[in-house]
Each structure stands twice: as C-alpha cells, then as structure tokens.
PDB file of N, CA and C in Angstrom:
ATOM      1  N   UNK A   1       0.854  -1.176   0.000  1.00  0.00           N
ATOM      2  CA  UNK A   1       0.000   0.000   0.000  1.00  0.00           C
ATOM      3  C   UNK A   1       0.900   1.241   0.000  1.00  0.00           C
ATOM      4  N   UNK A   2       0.996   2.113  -0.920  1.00  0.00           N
ATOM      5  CA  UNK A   2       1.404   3.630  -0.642  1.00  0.00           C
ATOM      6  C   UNK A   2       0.825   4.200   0.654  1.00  0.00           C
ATOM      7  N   UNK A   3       2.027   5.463   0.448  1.00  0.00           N
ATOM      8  CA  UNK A   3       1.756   6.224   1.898  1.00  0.00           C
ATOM      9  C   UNK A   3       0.526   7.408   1.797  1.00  0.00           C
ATOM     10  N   UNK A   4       0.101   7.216   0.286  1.00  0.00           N
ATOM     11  CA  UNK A   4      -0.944   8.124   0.453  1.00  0.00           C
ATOM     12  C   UNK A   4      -2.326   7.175   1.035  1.00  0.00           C
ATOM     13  N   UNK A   5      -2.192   5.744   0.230  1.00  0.00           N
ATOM     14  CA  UNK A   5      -3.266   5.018   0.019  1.00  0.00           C
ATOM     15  C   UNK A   5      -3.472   4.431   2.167  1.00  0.00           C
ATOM     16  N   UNK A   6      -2.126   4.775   2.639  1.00  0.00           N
ATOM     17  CA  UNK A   6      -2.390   4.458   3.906  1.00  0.00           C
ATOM     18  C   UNK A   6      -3.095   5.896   5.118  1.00  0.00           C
ATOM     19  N   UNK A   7      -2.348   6.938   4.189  1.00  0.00           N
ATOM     20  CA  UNK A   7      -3.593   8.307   5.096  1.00  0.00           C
ATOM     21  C   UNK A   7      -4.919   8.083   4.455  1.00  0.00           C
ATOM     22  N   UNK A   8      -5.069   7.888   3.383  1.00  0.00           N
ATOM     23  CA  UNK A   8      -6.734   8.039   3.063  1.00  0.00           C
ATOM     24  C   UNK A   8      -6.920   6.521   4.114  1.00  0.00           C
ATOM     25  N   UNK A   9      -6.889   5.670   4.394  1.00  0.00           N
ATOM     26  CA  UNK A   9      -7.656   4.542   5.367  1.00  0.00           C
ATOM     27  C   UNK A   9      -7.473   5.171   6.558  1.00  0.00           C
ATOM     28  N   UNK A  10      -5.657   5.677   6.864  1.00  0.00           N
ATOM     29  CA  UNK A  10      -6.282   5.981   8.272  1.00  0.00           C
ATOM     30  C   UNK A  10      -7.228   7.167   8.403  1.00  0.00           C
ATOM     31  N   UNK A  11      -7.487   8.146   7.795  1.00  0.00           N
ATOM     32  CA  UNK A  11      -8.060   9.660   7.988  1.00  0.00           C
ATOM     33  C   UNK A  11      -9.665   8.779   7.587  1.00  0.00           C
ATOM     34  N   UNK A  12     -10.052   8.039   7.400  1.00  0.00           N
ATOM     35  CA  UNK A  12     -11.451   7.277   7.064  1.00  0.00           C
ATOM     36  C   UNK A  12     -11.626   6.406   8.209  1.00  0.00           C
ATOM     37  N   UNK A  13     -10.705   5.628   8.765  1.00  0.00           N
ATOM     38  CA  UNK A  13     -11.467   4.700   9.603  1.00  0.00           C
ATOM     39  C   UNK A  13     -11.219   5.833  11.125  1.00  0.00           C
ATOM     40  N   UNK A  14     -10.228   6.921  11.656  1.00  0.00           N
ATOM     41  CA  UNK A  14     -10.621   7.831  12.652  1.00  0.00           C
ATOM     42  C   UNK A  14     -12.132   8.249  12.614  1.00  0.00           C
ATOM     43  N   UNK A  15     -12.273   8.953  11.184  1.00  0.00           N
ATOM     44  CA  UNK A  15     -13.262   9.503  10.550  1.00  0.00           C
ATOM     45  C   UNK A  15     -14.782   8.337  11.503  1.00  0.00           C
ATOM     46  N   UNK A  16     -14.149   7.769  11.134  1.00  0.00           N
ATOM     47  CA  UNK A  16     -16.047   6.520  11.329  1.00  0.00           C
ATOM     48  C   UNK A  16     -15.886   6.551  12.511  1.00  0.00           C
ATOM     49  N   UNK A  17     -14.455   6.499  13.700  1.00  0.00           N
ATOM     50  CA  UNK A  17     -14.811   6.543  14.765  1.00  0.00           C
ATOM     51  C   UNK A  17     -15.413   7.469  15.882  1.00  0.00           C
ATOM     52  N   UNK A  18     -15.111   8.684  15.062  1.00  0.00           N
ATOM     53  CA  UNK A  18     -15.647   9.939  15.616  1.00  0.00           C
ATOM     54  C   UNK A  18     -17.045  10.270  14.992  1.00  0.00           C
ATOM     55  N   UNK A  19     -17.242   9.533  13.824  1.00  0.00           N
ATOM     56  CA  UNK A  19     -18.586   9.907  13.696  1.00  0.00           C
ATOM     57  C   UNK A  19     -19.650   8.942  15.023  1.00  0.00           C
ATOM     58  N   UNK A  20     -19.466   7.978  14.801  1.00  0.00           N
ATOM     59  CA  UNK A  20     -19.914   6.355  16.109  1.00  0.00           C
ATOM     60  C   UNK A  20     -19.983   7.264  17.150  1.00  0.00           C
ATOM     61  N   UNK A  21     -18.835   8.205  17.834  1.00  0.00           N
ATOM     62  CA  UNK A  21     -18.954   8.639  19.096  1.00  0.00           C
ATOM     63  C   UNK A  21     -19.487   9.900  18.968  1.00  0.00           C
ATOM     64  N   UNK A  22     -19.653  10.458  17.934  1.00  0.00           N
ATOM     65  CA  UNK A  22     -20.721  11.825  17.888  1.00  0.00           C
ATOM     66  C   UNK A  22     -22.197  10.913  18.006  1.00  0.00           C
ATOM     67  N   UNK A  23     -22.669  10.368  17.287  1.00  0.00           N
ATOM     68  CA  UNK A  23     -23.704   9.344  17.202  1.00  0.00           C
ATOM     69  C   UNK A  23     -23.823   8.948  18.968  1.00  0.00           C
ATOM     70  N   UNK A  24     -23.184   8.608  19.214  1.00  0.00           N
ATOM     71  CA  UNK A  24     -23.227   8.017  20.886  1.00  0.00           C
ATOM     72  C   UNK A  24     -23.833   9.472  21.688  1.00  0.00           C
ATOM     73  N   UNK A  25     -23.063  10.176  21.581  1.00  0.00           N
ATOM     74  CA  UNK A  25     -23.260  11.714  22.283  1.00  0.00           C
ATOM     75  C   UNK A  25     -24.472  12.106  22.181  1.00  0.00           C
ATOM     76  N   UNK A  26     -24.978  12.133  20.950  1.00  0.00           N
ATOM     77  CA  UNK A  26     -26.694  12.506  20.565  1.00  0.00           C
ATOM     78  C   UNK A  26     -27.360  11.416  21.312  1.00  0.00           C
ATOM     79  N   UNK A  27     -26.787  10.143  20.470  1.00  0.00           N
ATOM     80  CA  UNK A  27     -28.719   9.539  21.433  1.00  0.00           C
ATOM     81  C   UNK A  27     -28.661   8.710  22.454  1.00  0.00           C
ATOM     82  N   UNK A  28     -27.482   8.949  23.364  1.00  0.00           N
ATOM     83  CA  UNK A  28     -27.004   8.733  25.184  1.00  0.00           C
ATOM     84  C   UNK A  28     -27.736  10.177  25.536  1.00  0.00           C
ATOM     85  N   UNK A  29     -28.119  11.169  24.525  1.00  0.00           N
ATOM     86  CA  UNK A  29     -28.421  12.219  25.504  1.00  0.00           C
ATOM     87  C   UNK A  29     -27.718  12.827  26.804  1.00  0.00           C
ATOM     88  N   UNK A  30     -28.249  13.724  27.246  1.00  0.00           N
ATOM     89  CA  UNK A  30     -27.306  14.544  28.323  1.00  0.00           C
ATOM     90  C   UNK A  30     -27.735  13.450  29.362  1.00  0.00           C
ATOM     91  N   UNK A  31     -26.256  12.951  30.178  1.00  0.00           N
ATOM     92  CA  UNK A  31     -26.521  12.840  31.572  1.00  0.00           C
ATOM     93  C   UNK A  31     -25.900  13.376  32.802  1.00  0.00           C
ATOM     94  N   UNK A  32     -24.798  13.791  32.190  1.00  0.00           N
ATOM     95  CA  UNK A  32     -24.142  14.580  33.219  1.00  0.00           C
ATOM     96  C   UNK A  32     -23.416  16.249  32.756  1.00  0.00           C
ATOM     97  N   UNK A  33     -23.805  16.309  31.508  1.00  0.00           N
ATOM     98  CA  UNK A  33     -23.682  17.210  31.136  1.00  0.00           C
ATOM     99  C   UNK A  33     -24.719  17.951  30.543  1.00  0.00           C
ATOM    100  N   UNK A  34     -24.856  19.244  30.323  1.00  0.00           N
ATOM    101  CA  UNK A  34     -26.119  20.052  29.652  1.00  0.00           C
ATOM    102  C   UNK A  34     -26.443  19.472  28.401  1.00  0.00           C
ATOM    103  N   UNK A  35     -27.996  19.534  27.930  1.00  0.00           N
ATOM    104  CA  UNK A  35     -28.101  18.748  26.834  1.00  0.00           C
ATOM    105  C   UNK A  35     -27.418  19.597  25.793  1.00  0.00           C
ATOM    106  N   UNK A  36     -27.581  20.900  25.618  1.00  0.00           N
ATOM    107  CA  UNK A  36     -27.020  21.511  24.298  1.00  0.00           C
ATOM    108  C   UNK A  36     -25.553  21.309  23.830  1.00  0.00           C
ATOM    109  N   UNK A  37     -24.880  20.914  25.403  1.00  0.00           N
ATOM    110  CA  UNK A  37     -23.171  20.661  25.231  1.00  0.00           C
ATOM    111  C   UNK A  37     -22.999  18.982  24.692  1.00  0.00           C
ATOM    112  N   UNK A  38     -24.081  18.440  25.232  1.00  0.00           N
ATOM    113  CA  UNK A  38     -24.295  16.981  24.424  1.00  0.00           C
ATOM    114  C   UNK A  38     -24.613  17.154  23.000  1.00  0.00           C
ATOM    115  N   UNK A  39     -25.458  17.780  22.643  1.00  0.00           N
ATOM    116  CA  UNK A  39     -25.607  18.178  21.374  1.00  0.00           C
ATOM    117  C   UNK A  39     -25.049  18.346  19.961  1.00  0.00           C
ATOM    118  N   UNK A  40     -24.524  19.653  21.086  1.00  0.00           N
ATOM    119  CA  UNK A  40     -23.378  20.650  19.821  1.00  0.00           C
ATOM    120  C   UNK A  40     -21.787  19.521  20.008  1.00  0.00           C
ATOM    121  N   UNK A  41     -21.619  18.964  20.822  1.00  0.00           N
ATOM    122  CA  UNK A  41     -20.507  18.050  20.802  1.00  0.00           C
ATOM    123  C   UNK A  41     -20.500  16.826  19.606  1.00  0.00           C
ATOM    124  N   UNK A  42     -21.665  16.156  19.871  1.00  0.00           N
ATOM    125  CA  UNK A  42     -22.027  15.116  19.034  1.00  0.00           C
ATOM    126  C   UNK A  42     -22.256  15.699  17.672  1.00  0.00           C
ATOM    127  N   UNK A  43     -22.791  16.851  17.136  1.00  0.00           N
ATOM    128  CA  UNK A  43     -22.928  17.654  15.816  1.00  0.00           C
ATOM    129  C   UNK A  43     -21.179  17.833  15.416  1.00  0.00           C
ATOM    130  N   UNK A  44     -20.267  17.958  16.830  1.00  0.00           N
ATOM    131  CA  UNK A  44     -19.041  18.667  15.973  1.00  0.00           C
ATOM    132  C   UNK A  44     -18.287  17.062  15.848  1.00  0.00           C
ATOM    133  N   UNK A  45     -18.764  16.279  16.382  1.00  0.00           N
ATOM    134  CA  UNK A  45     -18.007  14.967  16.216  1.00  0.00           C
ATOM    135  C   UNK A  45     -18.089  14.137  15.183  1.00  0.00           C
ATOM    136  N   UNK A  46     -19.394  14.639  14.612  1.00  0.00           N
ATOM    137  CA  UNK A  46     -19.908  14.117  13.323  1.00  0.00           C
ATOM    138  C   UNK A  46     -19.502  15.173  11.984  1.00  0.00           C
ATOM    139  N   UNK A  47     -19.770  16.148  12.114  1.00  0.00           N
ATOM    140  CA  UNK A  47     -19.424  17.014  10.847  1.00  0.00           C
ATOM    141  C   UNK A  47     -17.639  17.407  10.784  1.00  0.00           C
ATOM    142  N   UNK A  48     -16.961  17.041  11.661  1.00  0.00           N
ATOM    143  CA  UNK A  48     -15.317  17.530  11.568  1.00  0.00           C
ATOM    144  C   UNK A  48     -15.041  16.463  10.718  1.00  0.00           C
ATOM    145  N   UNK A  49     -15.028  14.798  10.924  1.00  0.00           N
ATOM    146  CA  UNK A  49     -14.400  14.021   9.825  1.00  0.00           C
ATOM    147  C   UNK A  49     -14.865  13.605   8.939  1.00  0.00           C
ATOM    148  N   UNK A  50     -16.505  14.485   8.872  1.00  0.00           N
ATOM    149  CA  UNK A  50     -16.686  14.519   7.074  1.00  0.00           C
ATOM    150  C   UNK A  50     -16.157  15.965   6.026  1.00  0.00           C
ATOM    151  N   UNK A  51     -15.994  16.726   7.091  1.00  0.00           N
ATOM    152  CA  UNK A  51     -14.999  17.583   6.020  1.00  0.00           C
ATOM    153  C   UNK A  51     -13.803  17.548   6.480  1.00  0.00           C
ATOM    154  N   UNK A  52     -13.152  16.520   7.020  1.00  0.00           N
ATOM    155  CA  UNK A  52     -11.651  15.995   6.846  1.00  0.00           C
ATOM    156  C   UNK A  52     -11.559  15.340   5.617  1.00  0.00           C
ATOM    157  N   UNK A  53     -12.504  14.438   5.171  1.00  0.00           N
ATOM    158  CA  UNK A  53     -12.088  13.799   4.469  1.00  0.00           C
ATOM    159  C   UNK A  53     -12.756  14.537   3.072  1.00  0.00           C
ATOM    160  N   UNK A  54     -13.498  15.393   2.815  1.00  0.00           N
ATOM    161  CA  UNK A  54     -13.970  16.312   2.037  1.00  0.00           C
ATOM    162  C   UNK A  54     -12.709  16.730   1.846  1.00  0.00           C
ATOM    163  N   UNK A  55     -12.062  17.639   2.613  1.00  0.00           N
ATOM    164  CA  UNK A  55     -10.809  18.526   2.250  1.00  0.00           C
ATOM    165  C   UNK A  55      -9.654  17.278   1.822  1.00  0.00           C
ATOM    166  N   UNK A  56      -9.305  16.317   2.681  1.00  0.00           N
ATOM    167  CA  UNK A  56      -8.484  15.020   2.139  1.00  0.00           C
ATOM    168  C   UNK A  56      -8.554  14.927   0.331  1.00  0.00           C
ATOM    169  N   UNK A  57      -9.816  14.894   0.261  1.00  0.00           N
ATOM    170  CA  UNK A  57     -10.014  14.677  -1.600  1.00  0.00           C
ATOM    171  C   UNK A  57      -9.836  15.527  -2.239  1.00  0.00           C
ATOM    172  N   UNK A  58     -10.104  16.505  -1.878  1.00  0.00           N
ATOM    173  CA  UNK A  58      -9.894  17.888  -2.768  1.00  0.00           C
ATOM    174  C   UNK A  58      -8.325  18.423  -2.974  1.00  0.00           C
ATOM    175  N   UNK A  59      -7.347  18.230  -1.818  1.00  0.00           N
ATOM    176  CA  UNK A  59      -6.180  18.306  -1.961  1.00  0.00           C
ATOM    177  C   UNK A  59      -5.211  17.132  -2.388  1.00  0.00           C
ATOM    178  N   UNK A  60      -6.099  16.468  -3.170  1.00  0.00           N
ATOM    179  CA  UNK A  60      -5.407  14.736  -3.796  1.00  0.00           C
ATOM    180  C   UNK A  60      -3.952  15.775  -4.570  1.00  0.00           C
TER     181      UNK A  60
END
C-alpha cells in the first residue's frame, strides 16, 4: 500500500470513529452534562471528519 493510500484509510477509519462517538453523544443524551453541550458536541463529532475527508479529496 502507498503512503498516500495508507492516510486516506487511516483519515477514514478515525473519521467513522468519531462519527460512532458523535452518534453516541446525541442519542445517550445529556446525563451529566447540559443537553445543548451533548448536542453541539455530538454535531461537531460528526461534521469535523466529514470535512476531513472532504478537504483530504480535494487536496489529492
């Protein structure tokens, strides 16, 4: 595998893991924290490594 062909897997499989734990954040809902900080956390956990990997492609 090239060293590019090995950042695009790793910057994709981080990617899925931070989306899983934005996903977790939303529908665990707030329990010890305010719901909006549950919220807006889980929104930024999900939308950062789809335009990682948005910007990843564009700078091929």
């Amino acid at each position: 595998m090239t060293a590019d062909g090995k950042a695009y897997l790793g910057t994709i499989l981080i990617s899925v893991l931070l989306i899983l734990v934005g996903i977790g954040f939303i529908s665990e809902g707030p329990k010890h924290i305010p719901a909006f900080a549950a919220y807006a956390a889980g929104a930024i956990l999900i939308l950062l490594p789809i335009l990682s990997i948005i910007w990843l492609v564009r700078n091929r």
